[in-house]
N, C-alpha and C. Protein backbone atom coordinates (compact mmCIF):
# COMPACT_ATOMS: atom_id res chain seq x y z
N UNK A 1 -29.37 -142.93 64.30
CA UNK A 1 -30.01 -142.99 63.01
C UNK A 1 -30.97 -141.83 62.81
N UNK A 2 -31.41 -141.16 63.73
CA UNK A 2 -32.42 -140.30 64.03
C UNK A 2 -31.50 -139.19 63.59
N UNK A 3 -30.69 -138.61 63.60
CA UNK A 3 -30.04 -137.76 63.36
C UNK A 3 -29.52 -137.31 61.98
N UNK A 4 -29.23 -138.89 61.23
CA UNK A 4 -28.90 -138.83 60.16
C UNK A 4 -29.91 -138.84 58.92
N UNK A 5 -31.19 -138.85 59.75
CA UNK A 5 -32.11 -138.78 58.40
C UNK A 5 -32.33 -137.37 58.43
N UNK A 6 -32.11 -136.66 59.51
CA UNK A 6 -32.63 -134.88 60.07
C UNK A 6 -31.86 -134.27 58.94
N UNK A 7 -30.25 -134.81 58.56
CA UNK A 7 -29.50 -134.09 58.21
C UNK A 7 -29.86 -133.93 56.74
N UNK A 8 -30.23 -135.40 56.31
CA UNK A 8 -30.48 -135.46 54.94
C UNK A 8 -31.99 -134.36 54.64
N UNK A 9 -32.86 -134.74 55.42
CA UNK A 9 -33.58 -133.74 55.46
C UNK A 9 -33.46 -132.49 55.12
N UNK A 10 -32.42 -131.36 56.10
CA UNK A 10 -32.42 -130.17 55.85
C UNK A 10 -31.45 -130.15 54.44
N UNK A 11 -30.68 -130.57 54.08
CA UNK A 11 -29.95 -130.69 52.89
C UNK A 11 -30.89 -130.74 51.54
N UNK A 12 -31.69 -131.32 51.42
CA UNK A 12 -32.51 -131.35 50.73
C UNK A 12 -33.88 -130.16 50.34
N UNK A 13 -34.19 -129.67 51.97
CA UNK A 13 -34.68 -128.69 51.83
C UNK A 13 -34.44 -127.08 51.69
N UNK A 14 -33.31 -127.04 51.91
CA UNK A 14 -32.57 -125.45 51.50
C UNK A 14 -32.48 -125.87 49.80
N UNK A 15 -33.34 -124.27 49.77
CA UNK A 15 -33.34 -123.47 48.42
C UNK A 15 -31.80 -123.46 48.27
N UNK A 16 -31.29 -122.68 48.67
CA UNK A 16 -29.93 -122.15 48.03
C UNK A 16 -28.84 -123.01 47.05
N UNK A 17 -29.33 -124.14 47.77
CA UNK A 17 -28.13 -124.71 48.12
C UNK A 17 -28.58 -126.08 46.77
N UNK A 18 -29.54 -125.62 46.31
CA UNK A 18 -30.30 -127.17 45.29
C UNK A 18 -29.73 -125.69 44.10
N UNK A 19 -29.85 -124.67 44.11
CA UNK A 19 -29.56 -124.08 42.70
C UNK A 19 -28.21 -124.07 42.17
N UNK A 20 -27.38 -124.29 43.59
CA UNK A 20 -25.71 -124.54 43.02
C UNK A 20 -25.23 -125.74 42.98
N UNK A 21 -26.05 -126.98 43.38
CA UNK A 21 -25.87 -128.19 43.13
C UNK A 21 -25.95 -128.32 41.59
N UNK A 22 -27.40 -127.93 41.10
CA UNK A 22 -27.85 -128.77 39.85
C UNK A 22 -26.75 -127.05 38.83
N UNK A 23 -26.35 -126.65 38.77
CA UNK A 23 -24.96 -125.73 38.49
C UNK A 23 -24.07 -126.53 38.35
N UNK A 24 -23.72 -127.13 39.83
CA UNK A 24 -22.48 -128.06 39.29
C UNK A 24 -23.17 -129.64 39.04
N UNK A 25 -23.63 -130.03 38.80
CA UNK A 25 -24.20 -131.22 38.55
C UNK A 25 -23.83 -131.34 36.83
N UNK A 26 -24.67 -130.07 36.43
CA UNK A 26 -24.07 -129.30 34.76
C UNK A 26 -23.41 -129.69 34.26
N UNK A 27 -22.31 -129.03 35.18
CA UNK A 27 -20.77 -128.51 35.26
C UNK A 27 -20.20 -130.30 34.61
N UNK A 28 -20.64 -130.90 35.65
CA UNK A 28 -20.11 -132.34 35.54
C UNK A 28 -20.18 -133.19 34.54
N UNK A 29 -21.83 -133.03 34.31
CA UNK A 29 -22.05 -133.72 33.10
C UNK A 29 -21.73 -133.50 31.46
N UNK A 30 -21.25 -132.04 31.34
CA UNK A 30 -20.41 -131.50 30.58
C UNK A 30 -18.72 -131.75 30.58
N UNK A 31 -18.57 -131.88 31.68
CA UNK A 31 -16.71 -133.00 31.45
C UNK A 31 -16.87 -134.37 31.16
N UNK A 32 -18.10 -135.28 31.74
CA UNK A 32 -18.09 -136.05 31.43
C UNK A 32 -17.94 -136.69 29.77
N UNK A 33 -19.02 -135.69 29.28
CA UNK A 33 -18.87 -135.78 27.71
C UNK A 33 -17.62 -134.95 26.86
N UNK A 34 -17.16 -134.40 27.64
CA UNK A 34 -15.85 -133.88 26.62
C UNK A 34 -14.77 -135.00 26.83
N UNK A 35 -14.77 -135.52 28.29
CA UNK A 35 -13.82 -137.11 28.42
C UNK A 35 -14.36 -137.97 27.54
N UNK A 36 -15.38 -138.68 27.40
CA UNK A 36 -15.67 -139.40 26.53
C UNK A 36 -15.53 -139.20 24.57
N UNK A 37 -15.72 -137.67 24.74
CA UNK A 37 -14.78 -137.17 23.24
C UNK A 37 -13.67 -137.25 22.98
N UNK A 38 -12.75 -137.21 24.25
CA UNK A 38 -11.70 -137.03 24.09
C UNK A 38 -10.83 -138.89 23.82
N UNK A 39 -11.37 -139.11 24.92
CA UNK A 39 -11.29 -141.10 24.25
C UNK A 39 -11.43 -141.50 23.16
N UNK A 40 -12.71 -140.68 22.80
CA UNK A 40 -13.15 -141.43 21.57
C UNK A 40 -11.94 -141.01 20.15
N UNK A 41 -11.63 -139.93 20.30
CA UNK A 41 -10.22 -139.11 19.36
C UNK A 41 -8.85 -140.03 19.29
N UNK A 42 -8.84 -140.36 21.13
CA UNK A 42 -7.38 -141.10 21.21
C UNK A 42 -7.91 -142.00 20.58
N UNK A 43 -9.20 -142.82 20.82
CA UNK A 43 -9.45 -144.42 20.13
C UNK A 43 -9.04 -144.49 18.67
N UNK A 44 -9.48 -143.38 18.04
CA UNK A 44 -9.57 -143.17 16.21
C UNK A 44 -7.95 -143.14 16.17
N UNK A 45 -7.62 -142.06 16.40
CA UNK A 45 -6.23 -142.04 16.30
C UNK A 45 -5.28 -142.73 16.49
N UNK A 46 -5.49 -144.13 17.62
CA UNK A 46 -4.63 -144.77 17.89
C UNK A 46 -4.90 -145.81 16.55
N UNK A 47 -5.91 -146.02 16.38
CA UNK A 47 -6.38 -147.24 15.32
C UNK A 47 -6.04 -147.21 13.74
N UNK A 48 -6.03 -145.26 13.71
CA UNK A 48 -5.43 -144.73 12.31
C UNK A 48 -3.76 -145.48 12.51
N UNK A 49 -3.20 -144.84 13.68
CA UNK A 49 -1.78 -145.45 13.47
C UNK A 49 -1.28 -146.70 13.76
N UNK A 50 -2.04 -147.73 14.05
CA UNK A 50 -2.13 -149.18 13.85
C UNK A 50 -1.91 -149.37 12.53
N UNK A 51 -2.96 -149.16 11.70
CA UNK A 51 -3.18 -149.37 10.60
C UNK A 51 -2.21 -149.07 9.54
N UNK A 52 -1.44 -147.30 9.94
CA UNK A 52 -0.33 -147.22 9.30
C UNK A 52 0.82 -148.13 9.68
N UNK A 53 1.45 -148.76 10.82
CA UNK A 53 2.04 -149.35 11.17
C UNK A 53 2.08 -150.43 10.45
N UNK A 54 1.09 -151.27 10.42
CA UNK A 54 0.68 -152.71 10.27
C UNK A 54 1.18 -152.65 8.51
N UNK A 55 0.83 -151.31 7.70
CA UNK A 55 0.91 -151.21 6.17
C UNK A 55 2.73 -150.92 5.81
N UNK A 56 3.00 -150.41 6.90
CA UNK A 56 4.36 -150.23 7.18
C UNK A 56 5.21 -151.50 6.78
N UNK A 57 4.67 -152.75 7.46
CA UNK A 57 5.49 -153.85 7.98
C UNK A 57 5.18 -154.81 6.99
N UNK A 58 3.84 -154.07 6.14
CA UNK A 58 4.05 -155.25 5.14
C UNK A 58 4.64 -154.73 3.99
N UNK A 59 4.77 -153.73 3.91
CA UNK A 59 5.78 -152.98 2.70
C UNK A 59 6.97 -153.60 3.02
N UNK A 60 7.40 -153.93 4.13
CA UNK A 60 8.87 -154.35 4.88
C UNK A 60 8.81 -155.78 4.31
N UNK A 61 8.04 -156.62 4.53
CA UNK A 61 8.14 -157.75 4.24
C UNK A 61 8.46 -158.03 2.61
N UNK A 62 7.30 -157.63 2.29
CA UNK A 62 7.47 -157.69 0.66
C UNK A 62 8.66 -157.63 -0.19
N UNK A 63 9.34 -156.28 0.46
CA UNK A 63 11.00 -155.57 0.17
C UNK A 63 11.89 -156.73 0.28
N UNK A 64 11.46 -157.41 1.29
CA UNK A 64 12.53 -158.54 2.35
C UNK A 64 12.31 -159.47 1.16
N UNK A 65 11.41 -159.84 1.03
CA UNK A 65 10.88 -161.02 0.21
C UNK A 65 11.33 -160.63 -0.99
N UNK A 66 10.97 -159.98 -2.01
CA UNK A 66 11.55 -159.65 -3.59
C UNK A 66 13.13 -159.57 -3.25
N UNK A 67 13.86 -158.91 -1.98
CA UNK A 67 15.39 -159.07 -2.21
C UNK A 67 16.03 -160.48 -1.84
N UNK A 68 15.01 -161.29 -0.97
CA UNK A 68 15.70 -162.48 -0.68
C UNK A 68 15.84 -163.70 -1.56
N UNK A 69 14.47 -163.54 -2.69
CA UNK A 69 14.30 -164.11 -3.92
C UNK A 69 15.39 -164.09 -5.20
N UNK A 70 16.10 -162.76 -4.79
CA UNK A 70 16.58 -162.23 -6.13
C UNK A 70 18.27 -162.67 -5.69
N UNK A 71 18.20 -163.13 -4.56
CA UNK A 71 19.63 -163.03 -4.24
C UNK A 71 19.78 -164.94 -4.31
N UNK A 72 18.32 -165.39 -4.40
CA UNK A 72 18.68 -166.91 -4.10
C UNK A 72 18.91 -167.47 -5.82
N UNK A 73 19.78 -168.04 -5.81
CA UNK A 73 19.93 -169.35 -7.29
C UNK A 73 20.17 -170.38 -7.06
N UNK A 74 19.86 -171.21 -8.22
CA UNK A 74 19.45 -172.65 -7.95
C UNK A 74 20.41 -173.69 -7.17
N UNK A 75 21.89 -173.30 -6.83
CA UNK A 75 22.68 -174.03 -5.74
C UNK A 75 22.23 -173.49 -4.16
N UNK A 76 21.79 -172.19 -3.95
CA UNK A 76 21.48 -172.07 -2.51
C UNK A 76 20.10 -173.34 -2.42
N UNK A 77 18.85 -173.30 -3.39
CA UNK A 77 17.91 -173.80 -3.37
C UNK A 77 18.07 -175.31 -3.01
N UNK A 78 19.25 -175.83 -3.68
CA UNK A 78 19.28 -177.44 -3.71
C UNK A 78 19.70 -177.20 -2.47
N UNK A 79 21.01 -176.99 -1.91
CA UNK A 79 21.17 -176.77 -0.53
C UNK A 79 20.39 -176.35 0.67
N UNK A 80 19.07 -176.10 0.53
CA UNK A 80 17.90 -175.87 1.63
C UNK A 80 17.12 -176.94 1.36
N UNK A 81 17.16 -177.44 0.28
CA UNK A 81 16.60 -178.92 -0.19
C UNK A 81 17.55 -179.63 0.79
N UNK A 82 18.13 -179.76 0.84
CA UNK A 82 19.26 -181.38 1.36
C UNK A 82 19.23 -180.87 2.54
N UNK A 83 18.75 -180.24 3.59
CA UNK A 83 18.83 -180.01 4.84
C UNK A 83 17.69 -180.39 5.20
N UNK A 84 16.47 -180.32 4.55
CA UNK A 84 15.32 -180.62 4.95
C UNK A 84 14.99 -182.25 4.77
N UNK A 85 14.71 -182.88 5.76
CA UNK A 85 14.77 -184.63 5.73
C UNK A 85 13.53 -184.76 4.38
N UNK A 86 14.07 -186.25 4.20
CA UNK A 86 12.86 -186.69 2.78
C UNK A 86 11.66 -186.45 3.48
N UNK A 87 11.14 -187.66 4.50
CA UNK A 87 10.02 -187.88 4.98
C UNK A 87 9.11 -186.33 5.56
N UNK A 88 9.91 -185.96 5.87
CA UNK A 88 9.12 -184.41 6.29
C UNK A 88 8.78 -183.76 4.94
N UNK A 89 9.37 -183.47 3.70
CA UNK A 89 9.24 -183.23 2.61
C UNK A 89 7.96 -184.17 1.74
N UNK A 90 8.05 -185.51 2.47
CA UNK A 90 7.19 -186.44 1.56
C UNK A 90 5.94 -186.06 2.49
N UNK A 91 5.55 -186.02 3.68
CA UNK A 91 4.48 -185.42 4.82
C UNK A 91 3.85 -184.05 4.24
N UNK A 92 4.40 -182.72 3.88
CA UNK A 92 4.07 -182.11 3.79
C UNK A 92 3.12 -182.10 2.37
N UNK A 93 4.04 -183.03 1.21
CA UNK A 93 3.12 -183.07 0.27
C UNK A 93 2.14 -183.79 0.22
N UNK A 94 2.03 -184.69 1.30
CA UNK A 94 0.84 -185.21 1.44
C UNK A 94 -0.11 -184.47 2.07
N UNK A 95 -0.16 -183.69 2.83
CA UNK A 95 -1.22 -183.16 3.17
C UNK A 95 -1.31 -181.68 2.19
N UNK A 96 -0.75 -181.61 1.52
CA UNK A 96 -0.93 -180.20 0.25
C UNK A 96 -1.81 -180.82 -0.28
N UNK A 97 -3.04 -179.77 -1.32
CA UNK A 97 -4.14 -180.14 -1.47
C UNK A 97 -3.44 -180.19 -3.02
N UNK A 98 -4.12 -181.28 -3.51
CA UNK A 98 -3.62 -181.63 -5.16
C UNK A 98 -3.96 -180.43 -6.10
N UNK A 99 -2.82 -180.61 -7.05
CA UNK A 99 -3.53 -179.21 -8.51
C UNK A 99 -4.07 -180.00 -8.98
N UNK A 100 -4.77 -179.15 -10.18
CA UNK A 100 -5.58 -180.25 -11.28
C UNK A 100 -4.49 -181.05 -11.63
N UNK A 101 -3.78 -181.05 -12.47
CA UNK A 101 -2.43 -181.65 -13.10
C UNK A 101 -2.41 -182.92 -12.67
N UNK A 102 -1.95 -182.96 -11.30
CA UNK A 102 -1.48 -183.97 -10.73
C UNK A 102 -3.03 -185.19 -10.65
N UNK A 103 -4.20 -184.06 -10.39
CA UNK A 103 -5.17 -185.12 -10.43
C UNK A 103 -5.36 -185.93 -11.73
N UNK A 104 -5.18 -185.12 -12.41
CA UNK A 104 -5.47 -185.61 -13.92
C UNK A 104 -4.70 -186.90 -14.67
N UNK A 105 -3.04 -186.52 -13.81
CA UNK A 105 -2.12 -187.45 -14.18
C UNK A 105 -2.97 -188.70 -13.67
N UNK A 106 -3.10 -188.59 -12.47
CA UNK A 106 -3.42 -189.83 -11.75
C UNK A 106 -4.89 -190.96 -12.24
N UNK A 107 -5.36 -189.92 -12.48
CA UNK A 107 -6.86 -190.23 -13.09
C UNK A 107 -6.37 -190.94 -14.28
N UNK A 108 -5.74 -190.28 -14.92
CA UNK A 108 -5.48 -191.11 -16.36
C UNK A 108 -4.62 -192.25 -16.64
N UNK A 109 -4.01 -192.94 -15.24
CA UNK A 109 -3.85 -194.57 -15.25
C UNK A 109 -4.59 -195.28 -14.91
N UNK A 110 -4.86 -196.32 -15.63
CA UNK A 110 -5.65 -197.21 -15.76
C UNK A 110 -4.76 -198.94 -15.72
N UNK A 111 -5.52 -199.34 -14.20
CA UNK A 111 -4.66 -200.77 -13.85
C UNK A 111 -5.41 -202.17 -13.92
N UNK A 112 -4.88 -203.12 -14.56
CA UNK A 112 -6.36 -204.49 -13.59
C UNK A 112 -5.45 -204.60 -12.28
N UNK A 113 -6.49 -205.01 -11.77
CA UNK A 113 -6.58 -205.43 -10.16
C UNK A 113 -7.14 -206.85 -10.21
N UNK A 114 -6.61 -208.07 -9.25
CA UNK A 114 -7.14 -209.38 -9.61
C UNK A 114 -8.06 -209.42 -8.24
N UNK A 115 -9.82 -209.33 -8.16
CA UNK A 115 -10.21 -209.20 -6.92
C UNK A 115 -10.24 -210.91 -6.62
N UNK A 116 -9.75 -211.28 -5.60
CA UNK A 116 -8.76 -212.74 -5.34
C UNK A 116 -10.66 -213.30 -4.69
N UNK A 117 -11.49 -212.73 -4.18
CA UNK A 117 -12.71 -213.21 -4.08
C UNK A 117 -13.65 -214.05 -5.03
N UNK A 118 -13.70 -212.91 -6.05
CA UNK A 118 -14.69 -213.36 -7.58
C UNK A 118 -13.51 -213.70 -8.43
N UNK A 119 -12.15 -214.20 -8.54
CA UNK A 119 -11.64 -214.68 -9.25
C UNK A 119 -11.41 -213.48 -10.75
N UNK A 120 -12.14 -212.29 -10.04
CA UNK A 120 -12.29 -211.44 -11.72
C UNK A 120 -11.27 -210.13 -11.83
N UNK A 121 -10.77 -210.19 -12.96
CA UNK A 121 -9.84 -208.59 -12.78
C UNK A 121 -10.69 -207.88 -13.06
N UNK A 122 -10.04 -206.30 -12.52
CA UNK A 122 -11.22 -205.59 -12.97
C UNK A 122 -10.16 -204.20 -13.28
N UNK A 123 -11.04 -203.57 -14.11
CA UNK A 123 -10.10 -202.09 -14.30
C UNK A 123 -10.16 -200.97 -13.11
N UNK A 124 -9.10 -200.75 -12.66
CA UNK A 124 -9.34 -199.62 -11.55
C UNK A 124 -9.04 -198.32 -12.47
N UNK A 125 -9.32 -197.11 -12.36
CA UNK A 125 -8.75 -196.13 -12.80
C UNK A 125 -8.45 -195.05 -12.03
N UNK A 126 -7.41 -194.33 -11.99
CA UNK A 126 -6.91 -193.63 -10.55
C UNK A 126 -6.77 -194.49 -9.55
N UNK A 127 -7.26 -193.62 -8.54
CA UNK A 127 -7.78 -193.83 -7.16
C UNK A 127 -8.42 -195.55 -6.60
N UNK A 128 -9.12 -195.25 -7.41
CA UNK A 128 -9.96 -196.86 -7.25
C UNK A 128 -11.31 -196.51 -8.09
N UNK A 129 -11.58 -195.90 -8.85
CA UNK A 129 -12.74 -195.81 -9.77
C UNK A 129 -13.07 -196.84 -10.45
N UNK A 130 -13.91 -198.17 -10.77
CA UNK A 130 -13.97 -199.06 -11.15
C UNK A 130 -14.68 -198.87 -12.55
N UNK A 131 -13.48 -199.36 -13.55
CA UNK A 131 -14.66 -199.05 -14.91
C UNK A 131 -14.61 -200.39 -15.55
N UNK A 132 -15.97 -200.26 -16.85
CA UNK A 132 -16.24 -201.66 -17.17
C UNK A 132 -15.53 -201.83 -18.65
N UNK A 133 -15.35 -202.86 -18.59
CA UNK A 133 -14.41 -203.07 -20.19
C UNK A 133 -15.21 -204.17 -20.98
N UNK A 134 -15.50 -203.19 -21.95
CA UNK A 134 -16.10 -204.15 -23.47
C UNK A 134 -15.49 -204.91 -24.02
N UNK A 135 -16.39 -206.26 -24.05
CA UNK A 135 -15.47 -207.31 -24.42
C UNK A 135 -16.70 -208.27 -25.17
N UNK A 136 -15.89 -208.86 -26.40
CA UNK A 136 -16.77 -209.66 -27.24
C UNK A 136 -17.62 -210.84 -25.90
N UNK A 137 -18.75 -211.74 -26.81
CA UNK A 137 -19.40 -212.61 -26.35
C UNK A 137 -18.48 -213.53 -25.94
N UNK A 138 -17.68 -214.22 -26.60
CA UNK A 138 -16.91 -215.49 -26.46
C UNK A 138 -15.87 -215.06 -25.09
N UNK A 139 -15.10 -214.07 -25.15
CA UNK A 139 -14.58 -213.24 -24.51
C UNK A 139 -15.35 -213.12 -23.04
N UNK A 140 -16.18 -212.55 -22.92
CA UNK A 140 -17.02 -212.49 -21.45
C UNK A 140 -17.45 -213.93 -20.79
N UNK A 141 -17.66 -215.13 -22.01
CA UNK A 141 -18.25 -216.27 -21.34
C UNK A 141 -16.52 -216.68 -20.59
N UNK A 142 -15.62 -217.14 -21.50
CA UNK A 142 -14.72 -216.93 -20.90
C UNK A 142 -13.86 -216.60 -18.75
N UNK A 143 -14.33 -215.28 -19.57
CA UNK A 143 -14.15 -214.39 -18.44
C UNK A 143 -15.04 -215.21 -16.70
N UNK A 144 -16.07 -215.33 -17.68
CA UNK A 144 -16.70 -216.02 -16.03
C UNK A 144 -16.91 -217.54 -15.68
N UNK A 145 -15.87 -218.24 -16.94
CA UNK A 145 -15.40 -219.65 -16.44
C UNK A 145 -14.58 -219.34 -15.51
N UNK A 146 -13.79 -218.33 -16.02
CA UNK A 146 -12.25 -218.53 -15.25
C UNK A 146 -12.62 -217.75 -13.46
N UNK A 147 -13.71 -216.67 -13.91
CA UNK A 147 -13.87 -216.15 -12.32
C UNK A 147 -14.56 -217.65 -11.70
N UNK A 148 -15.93 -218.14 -12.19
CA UNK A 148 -16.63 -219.24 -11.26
C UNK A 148 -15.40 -220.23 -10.84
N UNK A 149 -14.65 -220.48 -11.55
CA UNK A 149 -13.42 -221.49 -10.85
C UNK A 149 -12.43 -220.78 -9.89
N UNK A 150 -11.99 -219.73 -9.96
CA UNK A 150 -11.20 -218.83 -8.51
C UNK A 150 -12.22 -218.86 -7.81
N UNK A 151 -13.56 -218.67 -7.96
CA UNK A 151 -14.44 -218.48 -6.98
C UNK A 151 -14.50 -219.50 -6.02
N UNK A 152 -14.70 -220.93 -6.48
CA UNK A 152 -14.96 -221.91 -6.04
C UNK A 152 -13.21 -222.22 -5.41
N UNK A 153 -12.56 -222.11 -6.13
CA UNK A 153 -11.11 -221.98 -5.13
C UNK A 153 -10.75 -221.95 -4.19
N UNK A 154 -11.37 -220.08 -4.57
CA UNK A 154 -11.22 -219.42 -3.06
C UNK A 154 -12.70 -219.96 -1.76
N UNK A 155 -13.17 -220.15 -2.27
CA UNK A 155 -14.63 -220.74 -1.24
C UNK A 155 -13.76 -221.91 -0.50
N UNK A 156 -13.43 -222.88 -1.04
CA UNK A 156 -12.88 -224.21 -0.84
C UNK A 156 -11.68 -223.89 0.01
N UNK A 157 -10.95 -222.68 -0.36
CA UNK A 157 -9.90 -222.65 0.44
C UNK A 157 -10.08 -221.95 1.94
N UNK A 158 -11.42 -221.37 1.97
CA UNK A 158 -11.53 -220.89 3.42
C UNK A 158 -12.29 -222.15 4.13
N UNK A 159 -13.04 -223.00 3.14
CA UNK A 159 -13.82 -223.57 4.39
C UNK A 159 -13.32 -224.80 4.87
N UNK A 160 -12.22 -225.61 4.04
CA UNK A 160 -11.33 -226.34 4.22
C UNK A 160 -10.38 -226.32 5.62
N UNK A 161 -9.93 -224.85 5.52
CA UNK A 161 -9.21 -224.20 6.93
C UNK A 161 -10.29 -224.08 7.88
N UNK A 162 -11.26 -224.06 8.09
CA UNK A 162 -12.52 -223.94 9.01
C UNK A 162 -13.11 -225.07 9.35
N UNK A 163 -13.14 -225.51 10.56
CA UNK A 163 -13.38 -226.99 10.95
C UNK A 163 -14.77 -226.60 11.73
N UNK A 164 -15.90 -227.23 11.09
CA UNK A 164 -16.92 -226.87 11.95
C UNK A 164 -16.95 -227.84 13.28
């Protein structure tokens, strides 16, 4: 070990020999940065012709697409229809997100529903939106003879089945 620090020693201490080091030390750190220029050129360049590539392939597609459109009429169409099963066809439109249209259609039926609890119909609209319907005095008293008696019905008919 004694030997090897001697060496580092005199290495360090010759003049001569520190002025042609830090020369090529220079030397080095000057390729270093022309490599790293030179990367940096291939990097741009490779990324320019990505980019042309990628614009390439969608010009390709597009071409593909406007000629494959123009060549299809309405018997190829039904025939890619009848290959494709219902239920996969009925799946997919279920999870497609609705247009207005279709919401609108839907929105704009209006059903009674008999809620078999309160004995009372009620208007659903669409979905299940519950709306209220104007109805004369005589009309509403009515209305909640006939619910208080399903009510009591249906009460009677669960607790009847229920044996405490």
């Amino acid at each position: 070990m004694g030997k090897e620090k001697s060496k580092k020693r005199r290495r360090s201490s010759s003049s001569s020999s520190s002025s042609s080091s830090s020369d090529s030390s220079q030397e080095k750190k000057k390729l270093r940065k022309l490599k790293k220029k030179l990367k940096k050129e291939q990097k741009k360049t490779e990324k320019i012709l990505k980019k042309k590539l990628k614009e390439e392939k969608r010009k390709m597609k597009k071409t593909q697409r406007s000629k494959s459109r123009s060549r299809e009429t309405s018997a190829s169409k039904q025939d890619a229809a009848a290959d494709i099963p219902i239920e996969l066809m009925e799946k997919s439109k279920a999870m497609a997100p609705m247009t207005k249209e279709e919401w609108e259609q839907k929105q704009s039926v209006v059903r009674r529903v008999l809620d078999e609890e309160s004995g009372r119909y009620r208007l659903i609209k669409g979905e299940g939106e519950v709306i209220e319907e104007i109805v004369s005095r005589d009309r509403h008293r009515q209305i909640n003879r006939q619910a208080t008696q399903a009510d009591g019905a249906y009460f009677q008919a669960n607790t009847v089945d229920r044996k405490i």
